[in-house]
Protein backbone atom coordinates (compact mmCIF):
# COMPACT_ATOMS: atom_id res chain seq x y z
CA UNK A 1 18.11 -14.96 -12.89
CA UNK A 2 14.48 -14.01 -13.10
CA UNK A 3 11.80 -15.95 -11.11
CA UNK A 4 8.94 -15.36 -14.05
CA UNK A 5 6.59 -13.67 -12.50
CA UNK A 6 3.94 -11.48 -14.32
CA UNK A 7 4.41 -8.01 -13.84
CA UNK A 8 2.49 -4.64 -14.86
CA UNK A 9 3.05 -1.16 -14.31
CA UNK A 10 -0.46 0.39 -15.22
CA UNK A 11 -0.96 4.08 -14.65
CA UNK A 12 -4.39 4.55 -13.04
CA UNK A 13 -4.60 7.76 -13.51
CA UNK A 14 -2.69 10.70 -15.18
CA UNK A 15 0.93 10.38 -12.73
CA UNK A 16 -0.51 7.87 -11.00
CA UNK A 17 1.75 4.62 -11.74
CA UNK A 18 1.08 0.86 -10.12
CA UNK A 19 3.29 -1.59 -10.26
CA UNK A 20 1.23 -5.14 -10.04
CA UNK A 21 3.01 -8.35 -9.32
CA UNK A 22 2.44 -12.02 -9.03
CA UNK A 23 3.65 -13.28 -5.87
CA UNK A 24 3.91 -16.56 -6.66
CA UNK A 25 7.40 -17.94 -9.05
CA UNK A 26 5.84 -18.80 -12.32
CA UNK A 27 2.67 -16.62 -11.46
CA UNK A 28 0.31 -14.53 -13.38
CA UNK A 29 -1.77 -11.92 -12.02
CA UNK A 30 -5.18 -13.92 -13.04
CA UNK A 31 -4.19 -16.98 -11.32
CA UNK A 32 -2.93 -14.93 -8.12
CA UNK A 33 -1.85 -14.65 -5.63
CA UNK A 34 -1.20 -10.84 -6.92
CA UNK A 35 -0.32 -7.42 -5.42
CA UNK A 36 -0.57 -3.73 -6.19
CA UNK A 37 2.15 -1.09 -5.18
CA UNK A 38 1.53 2.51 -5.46
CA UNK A 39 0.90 5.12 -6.56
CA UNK A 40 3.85 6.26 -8.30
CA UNK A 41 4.73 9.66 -9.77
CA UNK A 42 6.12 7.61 -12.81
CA UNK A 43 6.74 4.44 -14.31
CA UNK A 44 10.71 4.85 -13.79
CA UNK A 45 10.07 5.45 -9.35
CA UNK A 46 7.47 1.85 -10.03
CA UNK A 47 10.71 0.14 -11.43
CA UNK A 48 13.01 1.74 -8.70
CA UNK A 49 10.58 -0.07 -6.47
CA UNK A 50 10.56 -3.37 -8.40
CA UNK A 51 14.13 -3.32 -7.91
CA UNK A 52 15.07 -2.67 -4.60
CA UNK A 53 11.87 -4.62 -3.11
CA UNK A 54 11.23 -7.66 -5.33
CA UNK A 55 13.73 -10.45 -7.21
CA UNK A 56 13.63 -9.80 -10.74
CA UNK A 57 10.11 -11.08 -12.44
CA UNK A 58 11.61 -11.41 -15.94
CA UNK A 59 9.80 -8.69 -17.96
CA UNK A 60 6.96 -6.88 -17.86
CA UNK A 61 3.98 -5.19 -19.74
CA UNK A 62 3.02 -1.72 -19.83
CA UNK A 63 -0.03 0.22 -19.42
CA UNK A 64 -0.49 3.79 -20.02
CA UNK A 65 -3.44 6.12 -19.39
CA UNK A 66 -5.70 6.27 -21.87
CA UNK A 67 -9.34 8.21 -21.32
CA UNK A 68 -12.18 6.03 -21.66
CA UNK A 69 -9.66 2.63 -20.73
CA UNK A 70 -11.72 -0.29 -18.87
CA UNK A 71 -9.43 -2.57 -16.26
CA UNK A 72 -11.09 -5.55 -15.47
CA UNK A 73 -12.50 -5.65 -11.82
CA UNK A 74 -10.02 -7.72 -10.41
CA UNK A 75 -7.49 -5.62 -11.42
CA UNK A 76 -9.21 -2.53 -10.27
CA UNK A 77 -9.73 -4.52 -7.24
CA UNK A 78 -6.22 -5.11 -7.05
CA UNK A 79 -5.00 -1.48 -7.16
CA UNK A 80 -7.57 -0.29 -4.99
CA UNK A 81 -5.96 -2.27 -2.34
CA UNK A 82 -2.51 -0.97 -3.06
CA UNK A 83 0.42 -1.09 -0.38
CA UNK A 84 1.39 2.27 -0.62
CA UNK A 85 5.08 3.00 -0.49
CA UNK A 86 6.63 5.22 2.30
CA UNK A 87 8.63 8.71 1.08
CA UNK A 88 10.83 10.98 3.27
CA UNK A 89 9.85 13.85 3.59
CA UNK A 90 12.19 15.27 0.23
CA UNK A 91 9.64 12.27 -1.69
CA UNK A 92 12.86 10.65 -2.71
CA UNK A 93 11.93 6.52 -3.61
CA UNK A 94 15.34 5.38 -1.93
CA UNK A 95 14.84 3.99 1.10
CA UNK A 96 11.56 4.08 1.59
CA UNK A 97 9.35 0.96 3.38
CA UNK A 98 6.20 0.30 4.37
């Protein structure tokens, strides 16, 4: 069962994947609460996150890189204040807090 939350995975940069979540059930990242996790190597180890860490949100949206993009400042604000996720030393995702 999903607790529809709004959730992104936006790469920042080129490899560099967020995963952005509403913490609230029936949230959107506008209305916050909202959190940034990363960065990522990928968009699959942002999902491996989503679903050991978090309930499921109930879908999500994607955004790649793109040269030239503009994020809006609260989501820039957002990922520049990302929990970054702890990897052993082999920079495997399982396991890993922070």
């Amino acid at each position: 069962m999903s607790v529809r939350r709004e959730c992104r995975f936006v790469e920042f940069q080129p490899s560099a994947w967020y995963l952005v979540l509403a913490m609230r059930e029936g949230g959107t990242i506008s209305e916050g609460p909202a959190r940034a996790f990363g960065p990522f190597p990928s968009q699959a180890e942002a999902e491996r996150y989503l679903d050991g860490e978090f309930s499921n949100p109930g879908g999500f949206s994607v955004f790649a890189w793109q040269q030239n993009i503009a994020f809006s400042p609260a989501l820039f604000e957002l990922i520049s204040k990302a929990t970054r996720p702890w990897f052993p030393d082999d920079n495997s995702p399982i396991g890993f807090r922070f």
